[in-house]
N, C-alpha and C. Protein backbone atom coordinates (compact mmCIF):
# COMPACT_ATOMS: atom_id res chain seq x y z
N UNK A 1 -44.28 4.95 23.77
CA UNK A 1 -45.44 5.30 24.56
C UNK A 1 -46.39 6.10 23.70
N UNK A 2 -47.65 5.69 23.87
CA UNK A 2 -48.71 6.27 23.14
C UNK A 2 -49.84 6.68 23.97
N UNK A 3 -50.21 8.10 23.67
CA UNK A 3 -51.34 8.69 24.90
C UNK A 3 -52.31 9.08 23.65
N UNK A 4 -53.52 8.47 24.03
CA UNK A 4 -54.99 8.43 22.52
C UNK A 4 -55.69 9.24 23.68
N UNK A 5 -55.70 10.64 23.15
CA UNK A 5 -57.04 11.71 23.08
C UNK A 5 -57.05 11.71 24.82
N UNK A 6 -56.27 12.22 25.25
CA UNK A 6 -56.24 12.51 27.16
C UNK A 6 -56.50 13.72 26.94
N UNK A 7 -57.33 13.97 28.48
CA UNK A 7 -57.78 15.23 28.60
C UNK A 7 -57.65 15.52 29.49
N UNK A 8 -56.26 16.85 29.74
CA UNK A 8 -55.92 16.91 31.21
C UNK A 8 -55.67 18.56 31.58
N UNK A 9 -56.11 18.25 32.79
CA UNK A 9 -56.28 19.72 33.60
C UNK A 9 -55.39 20.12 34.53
N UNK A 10 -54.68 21.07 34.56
CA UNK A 10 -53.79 21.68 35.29
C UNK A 10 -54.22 22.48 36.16
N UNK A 11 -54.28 22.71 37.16
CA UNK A 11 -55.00 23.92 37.64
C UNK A 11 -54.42 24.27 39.28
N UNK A 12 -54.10 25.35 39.37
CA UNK A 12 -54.07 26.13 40.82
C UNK A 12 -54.90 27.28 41.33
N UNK A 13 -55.15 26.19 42.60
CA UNK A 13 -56.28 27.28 42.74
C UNK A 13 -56.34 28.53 43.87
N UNK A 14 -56.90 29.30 44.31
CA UNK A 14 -56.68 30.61 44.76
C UNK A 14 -55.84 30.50 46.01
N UNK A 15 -55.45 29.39 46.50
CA UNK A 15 -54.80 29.38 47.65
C UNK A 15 -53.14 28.79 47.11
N UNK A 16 -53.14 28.87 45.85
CA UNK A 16 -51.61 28.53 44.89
C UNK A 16 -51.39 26.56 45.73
N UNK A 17 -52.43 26.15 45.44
CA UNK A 17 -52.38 24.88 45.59
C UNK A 17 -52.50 24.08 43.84
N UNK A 18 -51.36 23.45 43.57
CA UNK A 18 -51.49 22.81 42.41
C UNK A 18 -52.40 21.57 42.75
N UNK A 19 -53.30 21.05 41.87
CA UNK A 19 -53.72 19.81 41.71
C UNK A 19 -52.76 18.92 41.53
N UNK A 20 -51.54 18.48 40.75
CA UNK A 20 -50.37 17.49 40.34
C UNK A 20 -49.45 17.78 41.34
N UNK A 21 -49.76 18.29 42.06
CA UNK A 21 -48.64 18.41 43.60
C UNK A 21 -49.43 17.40 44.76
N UNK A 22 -49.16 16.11 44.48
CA UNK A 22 -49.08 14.82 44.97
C UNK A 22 -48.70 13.93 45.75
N UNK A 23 -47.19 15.14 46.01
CA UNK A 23 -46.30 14.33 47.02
C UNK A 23 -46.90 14.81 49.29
N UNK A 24 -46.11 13.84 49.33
CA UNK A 24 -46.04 13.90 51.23
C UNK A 24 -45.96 15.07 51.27
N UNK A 25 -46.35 15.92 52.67
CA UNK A 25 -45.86 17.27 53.05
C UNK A 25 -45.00 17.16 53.45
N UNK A 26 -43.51 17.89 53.71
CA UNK A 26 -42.15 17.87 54.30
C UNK A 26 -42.57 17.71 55.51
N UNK A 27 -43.35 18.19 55.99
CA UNK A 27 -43.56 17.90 58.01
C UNK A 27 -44.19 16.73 58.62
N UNK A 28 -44.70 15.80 57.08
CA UNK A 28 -44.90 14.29 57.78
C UNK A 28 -44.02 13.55 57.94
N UNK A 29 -44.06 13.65 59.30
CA UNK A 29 -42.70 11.91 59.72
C UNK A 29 -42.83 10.74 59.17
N UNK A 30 -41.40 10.49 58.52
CA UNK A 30 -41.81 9.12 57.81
C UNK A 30 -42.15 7.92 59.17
N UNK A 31 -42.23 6.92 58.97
CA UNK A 31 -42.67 5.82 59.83
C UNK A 31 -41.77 4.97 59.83
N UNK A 32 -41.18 4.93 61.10
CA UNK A 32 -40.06 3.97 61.43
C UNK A 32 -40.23 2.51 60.07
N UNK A 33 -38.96 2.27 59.33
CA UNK A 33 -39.14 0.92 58.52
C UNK A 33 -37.88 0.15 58.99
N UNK A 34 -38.38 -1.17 58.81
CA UNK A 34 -36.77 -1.98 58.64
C UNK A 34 -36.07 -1.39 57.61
N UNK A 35 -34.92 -1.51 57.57
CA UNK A 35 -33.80 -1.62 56.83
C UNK A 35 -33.66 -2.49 55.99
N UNK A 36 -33.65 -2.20 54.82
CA UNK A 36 -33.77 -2.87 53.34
C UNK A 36 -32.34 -3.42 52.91
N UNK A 37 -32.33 -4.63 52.89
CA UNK A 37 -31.14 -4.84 52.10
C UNK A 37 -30.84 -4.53 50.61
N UNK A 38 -29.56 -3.86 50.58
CA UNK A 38 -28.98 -3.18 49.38
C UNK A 38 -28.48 -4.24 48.10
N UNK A 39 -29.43 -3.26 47.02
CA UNK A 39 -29.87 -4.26 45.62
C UNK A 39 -28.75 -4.00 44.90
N UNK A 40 -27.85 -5.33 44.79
CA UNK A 40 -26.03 -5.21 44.05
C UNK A 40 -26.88 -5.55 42.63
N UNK A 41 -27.60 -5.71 42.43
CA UNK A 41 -27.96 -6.28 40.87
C UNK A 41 -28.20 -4.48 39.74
N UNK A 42 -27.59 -4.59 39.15
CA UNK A 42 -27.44 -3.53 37.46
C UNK A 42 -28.96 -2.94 37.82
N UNK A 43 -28.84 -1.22 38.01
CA UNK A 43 -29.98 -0.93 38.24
C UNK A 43 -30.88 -1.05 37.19
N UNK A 44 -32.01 -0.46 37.04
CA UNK A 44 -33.47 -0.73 36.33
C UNK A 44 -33.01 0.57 34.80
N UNK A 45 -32.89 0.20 33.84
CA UNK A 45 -33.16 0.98 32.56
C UNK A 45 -33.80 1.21 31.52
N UNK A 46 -34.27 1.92 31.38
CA UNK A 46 -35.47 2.19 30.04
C UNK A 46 -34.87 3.25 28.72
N UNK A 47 -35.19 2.35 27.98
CA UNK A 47 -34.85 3.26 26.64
C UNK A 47 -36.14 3.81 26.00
N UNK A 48 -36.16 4.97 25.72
CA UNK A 48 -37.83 5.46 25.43
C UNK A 48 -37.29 5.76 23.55
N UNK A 49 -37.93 4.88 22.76
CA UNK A 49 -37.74 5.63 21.46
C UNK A 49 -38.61 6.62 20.68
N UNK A 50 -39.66 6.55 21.64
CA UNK A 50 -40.61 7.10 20.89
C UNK A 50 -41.56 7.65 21.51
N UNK A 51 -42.24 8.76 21.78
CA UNK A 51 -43.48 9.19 22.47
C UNK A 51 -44.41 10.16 21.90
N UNK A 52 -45.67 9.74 21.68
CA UNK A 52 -46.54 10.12 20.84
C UNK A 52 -47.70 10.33 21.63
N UNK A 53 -48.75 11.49 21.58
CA UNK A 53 -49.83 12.02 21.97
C UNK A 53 -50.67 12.33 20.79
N UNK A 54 -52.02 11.97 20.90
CA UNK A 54 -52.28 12.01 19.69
C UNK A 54 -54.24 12.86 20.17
N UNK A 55 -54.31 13.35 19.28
CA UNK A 55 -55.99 14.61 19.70
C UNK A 55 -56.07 15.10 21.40
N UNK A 56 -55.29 15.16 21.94
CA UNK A 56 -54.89 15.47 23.45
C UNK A 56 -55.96 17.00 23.51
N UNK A 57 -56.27 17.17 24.60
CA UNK A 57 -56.30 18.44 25.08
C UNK A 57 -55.96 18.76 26.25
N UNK A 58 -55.22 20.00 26.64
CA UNK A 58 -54.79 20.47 27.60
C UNK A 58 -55.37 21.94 27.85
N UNK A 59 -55.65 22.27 29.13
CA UNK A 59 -56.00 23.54 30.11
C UNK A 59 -54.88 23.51 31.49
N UNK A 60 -54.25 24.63 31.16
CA UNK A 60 -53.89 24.89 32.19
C UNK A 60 -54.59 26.25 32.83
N UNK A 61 -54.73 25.97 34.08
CA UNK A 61 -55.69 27.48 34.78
C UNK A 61 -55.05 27.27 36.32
N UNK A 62 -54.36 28.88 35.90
CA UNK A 62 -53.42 29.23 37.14
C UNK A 62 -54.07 30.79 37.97
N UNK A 63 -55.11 30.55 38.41
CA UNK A 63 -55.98 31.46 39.69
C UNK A 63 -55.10 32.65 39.86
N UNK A 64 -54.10 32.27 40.88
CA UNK A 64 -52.81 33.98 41.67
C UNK A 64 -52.44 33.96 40.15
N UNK A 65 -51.97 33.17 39.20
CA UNK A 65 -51.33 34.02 38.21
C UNK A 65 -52.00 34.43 37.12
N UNK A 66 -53.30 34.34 37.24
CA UNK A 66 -54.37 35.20 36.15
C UNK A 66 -53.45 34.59 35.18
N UNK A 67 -53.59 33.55 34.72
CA UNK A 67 -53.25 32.40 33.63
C UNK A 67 -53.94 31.62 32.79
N UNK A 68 -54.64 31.53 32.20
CA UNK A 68 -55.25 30.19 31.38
C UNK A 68 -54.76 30.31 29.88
N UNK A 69 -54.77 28.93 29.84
CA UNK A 69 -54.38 28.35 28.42
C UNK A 69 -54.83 27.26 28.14
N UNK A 70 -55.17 27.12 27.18
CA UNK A 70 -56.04 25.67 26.63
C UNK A 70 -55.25 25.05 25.17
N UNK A 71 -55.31 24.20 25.19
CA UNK A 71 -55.14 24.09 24.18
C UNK A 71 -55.83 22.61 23.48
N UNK A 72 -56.33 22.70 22.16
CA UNK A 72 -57.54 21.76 22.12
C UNK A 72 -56.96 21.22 20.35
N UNK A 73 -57.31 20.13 20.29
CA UNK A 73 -56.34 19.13 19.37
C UNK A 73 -54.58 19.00 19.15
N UNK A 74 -54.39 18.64 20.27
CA UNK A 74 -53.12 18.66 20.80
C UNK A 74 -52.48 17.46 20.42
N UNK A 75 -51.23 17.42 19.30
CA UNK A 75 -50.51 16.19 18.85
C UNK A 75 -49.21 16.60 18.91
N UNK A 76 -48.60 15.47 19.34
CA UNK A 76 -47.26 15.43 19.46
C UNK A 76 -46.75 14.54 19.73
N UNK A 77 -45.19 14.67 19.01
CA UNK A 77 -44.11 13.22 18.85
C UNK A 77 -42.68 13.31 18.86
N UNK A 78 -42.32 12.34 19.73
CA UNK A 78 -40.60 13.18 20.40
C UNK A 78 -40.42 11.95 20.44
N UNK A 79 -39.17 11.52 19.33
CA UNK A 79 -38.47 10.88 19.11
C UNK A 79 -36.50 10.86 19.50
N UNK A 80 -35.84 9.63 19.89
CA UNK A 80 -34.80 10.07 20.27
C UNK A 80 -34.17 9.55 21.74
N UNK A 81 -32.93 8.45 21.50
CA UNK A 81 -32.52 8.11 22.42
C UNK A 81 -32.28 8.80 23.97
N UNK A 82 -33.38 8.55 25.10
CA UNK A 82 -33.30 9.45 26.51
C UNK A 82 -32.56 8.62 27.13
N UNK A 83 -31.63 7.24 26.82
CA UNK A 83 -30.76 6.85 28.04
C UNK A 83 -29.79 7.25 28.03
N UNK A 84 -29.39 8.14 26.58
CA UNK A 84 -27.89 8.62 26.59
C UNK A 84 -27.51 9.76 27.74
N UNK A 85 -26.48 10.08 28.03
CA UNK A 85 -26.17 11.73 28.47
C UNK A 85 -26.51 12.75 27.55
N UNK A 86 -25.80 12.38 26.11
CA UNK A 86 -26.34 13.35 25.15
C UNK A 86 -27.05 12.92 23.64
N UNK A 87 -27.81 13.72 23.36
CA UNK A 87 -28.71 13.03 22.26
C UNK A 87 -29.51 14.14 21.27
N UNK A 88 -29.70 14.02 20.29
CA UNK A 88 -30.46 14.14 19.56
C UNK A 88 -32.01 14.05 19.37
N UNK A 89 -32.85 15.34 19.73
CA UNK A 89 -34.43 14.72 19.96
C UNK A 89 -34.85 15.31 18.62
N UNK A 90 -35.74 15.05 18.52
CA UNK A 90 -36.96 15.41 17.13
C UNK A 90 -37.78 15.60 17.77
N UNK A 91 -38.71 16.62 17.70
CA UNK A 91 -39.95 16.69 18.25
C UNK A 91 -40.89 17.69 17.16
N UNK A 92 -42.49 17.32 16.77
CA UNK A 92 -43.37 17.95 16.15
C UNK A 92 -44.12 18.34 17.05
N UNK A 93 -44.87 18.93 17.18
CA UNK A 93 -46.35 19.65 17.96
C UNK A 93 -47.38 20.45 17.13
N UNK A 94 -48.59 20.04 17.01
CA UNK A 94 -49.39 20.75 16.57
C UNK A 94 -50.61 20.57 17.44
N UNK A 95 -51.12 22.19 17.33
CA UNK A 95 -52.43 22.30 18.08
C UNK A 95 -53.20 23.25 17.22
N UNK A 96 -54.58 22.23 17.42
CA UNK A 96 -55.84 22.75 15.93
C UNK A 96 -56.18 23.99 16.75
N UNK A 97 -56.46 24.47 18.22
CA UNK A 97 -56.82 25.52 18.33
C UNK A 97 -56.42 26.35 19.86
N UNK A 98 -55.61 27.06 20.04
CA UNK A 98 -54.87 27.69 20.90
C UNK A 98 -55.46 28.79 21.84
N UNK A 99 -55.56 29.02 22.76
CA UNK A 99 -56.39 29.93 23.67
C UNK A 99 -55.18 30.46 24.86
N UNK A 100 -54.55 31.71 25.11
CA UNK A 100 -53.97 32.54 26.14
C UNK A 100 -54.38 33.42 26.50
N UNK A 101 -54.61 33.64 27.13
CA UNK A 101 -55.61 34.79 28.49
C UNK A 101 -54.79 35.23 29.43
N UNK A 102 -54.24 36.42 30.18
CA UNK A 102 -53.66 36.58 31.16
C UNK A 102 -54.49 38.03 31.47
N UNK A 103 -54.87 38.10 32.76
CA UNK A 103 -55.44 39.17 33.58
C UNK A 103 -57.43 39.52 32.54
N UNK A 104 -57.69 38.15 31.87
CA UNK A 104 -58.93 38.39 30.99
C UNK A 104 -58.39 39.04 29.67
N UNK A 105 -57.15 39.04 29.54
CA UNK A 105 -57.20 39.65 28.35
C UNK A 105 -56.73 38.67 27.05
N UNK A 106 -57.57 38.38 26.15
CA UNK A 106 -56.93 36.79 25.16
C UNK A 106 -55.91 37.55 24.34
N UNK A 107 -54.73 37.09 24.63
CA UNK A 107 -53.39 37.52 23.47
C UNK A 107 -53.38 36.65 22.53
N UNK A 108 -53.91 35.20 22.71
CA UNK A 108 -53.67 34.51 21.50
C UNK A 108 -55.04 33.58 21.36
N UNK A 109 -56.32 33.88 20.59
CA UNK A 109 -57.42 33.01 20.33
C UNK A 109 -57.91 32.04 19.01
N UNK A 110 -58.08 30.65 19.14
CA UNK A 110 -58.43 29.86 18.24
C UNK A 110 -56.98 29.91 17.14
N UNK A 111 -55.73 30.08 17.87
CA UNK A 111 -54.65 29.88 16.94
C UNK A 111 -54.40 28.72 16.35
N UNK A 112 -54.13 28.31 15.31
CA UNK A 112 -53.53 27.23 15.00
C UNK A 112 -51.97 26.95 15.08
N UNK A 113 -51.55 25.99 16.09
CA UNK A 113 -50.23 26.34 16.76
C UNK A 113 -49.65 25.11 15.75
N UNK A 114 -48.35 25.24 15.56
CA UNK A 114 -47.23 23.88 15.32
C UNK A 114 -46.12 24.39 15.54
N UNK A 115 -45.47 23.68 16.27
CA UNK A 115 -43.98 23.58 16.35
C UNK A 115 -42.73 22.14 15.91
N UNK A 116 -42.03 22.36 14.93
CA UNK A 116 -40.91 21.59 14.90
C UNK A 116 -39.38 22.09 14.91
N UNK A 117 -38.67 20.95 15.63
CA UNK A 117 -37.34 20.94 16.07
C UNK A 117 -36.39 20.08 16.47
N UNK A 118 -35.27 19.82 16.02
CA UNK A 118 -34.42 19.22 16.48
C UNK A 118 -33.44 19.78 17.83
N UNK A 119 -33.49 19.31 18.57
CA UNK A 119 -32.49 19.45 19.82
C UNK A 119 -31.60 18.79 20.71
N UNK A 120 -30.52 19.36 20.15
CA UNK A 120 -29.73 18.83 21.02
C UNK A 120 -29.74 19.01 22.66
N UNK A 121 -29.99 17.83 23.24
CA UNK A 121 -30.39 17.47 24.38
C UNK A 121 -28.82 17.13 25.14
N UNK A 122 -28.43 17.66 26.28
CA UNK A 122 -27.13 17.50 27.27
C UNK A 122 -27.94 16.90 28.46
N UNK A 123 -28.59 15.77 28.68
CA UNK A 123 -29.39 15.23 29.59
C UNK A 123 -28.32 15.18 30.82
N UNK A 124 -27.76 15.02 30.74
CA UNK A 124 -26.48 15.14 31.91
C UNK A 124 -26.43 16.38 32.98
N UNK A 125 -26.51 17.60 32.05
CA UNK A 125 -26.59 18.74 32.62
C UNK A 125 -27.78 19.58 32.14
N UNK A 126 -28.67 18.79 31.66
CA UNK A 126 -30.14 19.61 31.71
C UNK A 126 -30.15 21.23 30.75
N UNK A 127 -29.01 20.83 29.57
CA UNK A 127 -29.62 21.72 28.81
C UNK A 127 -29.32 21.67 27.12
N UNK A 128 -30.50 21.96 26.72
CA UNK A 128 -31.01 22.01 25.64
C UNK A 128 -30.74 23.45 24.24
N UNK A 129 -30.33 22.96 23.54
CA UNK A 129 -30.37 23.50 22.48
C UNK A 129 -30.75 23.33 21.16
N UNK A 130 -31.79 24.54 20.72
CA UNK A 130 -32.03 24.23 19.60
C UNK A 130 -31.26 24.71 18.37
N UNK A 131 -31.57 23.92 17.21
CA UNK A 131 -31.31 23.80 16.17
C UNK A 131 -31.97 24.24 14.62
N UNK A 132 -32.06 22.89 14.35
CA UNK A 132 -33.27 23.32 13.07
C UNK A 132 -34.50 23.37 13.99
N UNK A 133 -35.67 24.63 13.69
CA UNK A 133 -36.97 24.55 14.28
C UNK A 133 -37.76 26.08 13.62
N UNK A 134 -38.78 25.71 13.85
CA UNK A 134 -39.48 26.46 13.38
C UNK A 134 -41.28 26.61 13.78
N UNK A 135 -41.19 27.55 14.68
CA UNK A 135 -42.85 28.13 15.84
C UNK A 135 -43.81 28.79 14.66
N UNK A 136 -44.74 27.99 14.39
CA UNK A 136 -45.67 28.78 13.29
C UNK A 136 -47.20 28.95 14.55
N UNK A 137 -47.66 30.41 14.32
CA UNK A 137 -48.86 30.83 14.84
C UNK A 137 -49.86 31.20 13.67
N UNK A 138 -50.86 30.52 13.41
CA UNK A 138 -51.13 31.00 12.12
C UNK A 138 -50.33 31.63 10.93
N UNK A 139 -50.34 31.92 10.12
CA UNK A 139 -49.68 32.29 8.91
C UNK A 139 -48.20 33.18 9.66
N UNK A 140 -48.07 33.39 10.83
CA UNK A 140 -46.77 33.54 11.17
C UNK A 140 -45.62 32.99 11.97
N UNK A 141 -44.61 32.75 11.77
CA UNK A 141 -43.67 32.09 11.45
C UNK A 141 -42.45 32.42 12.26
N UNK A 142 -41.81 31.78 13.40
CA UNK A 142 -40.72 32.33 14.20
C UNK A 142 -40.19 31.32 14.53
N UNK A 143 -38.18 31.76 14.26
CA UNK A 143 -37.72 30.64 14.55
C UNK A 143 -36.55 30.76 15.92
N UNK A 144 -35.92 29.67 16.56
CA UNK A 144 -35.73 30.20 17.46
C UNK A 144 -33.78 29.42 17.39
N UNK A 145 -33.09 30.33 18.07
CA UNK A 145 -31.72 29.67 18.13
C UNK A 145 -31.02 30.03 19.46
N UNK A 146 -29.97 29.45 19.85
CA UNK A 146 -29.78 29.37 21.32
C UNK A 146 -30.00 28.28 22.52
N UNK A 147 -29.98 28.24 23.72
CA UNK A 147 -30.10 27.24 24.58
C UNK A 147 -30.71 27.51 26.01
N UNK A 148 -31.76 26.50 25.96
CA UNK A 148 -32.41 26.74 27.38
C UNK A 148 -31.67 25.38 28.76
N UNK A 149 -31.23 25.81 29.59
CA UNK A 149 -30.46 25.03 30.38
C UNK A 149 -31.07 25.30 32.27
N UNK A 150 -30.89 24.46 32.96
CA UNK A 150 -30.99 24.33 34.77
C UNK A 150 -29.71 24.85 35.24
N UNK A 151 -29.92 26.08 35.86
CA UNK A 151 -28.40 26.64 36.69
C UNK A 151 -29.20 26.43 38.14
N UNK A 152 -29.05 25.26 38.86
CA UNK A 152 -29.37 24.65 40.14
C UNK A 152 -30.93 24.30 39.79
N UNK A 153 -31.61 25.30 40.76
CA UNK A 153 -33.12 25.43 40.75
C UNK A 153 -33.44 26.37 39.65
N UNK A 154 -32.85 27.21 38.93
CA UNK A 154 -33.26 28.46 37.90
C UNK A 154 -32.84 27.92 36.79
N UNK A 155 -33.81 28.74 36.16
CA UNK A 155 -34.01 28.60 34.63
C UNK A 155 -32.90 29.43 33.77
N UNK A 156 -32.07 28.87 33.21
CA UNK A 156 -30.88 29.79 32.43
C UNK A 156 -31.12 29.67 30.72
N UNK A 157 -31.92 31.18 30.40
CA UNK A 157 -32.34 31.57 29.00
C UNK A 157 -31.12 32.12 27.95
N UNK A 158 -30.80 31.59 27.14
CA UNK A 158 -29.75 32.39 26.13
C UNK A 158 -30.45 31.71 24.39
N UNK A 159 -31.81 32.79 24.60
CA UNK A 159 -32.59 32.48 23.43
C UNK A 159 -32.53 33.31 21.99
N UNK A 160 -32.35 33.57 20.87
CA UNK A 160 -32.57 34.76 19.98
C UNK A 160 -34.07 34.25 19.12
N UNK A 161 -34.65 35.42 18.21
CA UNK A 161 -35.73 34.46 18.00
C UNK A 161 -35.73 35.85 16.74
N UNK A 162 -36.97 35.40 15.82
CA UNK A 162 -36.93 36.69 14.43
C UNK A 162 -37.89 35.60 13.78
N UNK A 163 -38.74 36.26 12.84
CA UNK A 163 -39.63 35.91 11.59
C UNK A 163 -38.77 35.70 10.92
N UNK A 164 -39.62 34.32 10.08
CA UNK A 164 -39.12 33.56 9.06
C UNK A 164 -39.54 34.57 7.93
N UNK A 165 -40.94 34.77 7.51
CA UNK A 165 -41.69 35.56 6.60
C UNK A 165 -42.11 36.83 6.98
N UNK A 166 -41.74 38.06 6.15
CA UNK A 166 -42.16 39.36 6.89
C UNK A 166 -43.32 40.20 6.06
N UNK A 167 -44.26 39.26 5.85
CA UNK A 167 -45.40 39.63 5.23
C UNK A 167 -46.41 40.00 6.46
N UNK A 168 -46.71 41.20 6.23
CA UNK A 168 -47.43 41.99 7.15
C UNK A 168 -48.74 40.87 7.97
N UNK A 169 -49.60 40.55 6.37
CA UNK A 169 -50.88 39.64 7.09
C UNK A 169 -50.10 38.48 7.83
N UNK A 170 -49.12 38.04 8.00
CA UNK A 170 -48.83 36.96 9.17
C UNK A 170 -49.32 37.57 10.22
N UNK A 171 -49.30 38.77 10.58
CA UNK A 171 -48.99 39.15 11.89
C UNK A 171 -50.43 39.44 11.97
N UNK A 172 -51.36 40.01 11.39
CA UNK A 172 -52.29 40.37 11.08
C UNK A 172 -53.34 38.73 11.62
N UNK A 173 -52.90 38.27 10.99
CA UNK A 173 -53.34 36.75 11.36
C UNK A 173 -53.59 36.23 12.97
N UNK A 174 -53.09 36.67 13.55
CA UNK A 174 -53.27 37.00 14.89
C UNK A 174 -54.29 37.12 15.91
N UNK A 175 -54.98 38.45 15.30
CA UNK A 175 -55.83 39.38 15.67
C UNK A 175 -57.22 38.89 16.22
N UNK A 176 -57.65 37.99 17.19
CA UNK A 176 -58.43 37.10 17.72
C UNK A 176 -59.60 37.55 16.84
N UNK A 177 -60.53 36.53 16.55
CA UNK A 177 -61.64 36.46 15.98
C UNK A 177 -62.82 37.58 16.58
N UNK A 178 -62.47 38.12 17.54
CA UNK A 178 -63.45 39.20 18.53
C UNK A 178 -63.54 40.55 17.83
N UNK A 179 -62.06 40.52 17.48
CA UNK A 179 -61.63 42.06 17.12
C UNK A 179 -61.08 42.17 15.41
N UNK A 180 -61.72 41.04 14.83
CA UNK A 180 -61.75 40.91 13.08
C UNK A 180 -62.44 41.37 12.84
N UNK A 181 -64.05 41.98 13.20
CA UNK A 181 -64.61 42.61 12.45
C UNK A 181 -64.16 44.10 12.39
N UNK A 182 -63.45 44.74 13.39
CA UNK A 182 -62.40 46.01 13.44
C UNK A 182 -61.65 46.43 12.54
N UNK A 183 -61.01 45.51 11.88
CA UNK A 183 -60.99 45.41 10.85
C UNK A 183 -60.81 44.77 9.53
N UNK A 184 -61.92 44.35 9.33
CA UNK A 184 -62.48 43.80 8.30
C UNK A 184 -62.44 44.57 6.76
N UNK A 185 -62.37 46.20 6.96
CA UNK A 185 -62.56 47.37 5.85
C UNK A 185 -60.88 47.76 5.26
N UNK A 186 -60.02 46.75 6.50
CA UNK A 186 -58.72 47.86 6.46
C UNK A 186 -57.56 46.88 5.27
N UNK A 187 -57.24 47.31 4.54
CA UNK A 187 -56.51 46.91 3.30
C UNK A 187 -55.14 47.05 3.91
N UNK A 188 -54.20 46.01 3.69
CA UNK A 188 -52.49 45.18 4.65
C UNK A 188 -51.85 45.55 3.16
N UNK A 189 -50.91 46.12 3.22
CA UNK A 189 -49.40 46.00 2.56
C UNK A 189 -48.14 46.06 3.01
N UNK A 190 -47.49 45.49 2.64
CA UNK A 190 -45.65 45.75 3.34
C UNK A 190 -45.26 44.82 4.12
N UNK A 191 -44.26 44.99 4.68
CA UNK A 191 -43.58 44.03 5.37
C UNK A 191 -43.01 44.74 6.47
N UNK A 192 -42.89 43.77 7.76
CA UNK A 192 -42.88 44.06 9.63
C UNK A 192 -41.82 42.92 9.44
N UNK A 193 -41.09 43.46 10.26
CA UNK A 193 -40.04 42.55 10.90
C UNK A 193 -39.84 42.38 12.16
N UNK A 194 -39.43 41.35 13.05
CA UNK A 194 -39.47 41.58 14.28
C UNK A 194 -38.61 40.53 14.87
N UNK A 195 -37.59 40.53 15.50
CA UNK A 195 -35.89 40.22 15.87
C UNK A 195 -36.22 40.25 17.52
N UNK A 196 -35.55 39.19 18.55
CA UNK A 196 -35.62 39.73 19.83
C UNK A 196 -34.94 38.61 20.73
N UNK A 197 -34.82 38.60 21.72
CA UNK A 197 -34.17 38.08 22.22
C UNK A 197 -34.26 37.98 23.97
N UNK A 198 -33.97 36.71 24.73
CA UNK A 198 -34.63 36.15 25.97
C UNK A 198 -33.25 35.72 25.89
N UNK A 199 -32.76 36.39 27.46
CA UNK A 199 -31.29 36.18 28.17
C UNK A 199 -31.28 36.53 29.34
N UNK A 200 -30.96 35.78 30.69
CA UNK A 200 -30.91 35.48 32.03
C UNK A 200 -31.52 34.63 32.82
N UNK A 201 -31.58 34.71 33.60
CA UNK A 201 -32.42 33.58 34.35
C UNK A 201 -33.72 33.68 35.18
N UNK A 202 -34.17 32.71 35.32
CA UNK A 202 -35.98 33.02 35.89
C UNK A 202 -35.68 32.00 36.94
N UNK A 203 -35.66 32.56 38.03
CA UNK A 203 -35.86 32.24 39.09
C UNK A 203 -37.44 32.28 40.02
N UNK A 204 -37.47 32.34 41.09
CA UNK A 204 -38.69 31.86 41.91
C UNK A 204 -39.22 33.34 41.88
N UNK A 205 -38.12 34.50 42.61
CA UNK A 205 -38.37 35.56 42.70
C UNK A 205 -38.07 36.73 41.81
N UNK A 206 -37.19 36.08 40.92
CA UNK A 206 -36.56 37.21 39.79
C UNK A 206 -36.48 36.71 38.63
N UNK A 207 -37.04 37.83 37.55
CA UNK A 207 -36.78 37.18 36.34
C UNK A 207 -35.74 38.08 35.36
């Protein structure tokens, strides 16, 4: 599957109504149907080898959660048998320019994002672990080990994460284009390190 240059919008708006929330309301009665005779024939299967997005852009804008994110030259390619139970994915991602905002405040502007990784995928039981990978944000560099998995409806985190490179200007690199001229005078030496770690679960009401 190949998606050339889509441009798609996510958005909820002040009444926490998603746009991609599509389905029936639970309180419409379905409408009396005949009774379908039952299909004995080998159900329907798809093997996906390949899925590629290519100059994409994405906005997501979430209203109650003082959210936006954009993200603008958006490529990506996830390779890797999905009919198995368990499998092996590959996946690259790069984005030419990155935008996060929460409550008006930009934590991350005009980043240049890429991510690669191999993961082992437990499609069976919906969880994922990574492997070789490696989250670059401009000139800085984080890699991640551990497994993200479904415990029912919740999200079950057992993530560790740390810089690849502990050269100060990675981090420095950051510093949105607003607040570079701040400093523009100030001379970087040494090295920052920074180690951390995402463990429990995110649920509806608790995280």
């Amino acid at each position: 599957i190949r998606i050339d240059q889509p441009n798609i919008l996510l958005k909820v708006n002040s009444l926490g109504e998603a746009n991609w929330d599509i389905g029936m309301p639970a309180d419409v009665e379905e409408e009396a149907v005949a009774p379908v005779k039952e299909d004995t024939t080998a159900p329907f299967s798809l093997i996906l080898k390949k899925l590629t997005i290519e100059n994409g852009k994405l906005v997501y804008d979430d209203r109650p959660g003082k959210t936006y994110i954009s993200l603008i030259g958006l490529n990506h390619r996830l390779s890797g048998d999905l009919s198995a139970e368990t499998t092996r994915l590959k996946t690259r991602t790069t984005v030419s320019s990155t935008l996060l905002e929460y409550e008006s405040i930009p934590y991350l502007r005009d980043v240049a994002l890429a991510f690669d990784a191999v993961i082992a995928a437990d499609l069976k039981n919906d969880i994922y672990t990574f492997n070789r990978n490696a989250l670059k944000l401009n000139d800085l560099v984080l890699n991640f080990d551990g497994s993200v998995g479904m415990a029912g409806d919740d999200l079950n985190m057992m993530l560790t994460f740390g810089t690849q490179r502990n050269d100060f200007k990675s981090f420095i690199s950051l510093i949105p284009e607003l607040y570079q001229k701040d400093f523009s005078d100030i001379e970087t030496d040494g090295n920052l390190q920074i180690d951390g770690y995402v463990k429990g679960l995110l649920t509806d009401v608790l995280i």
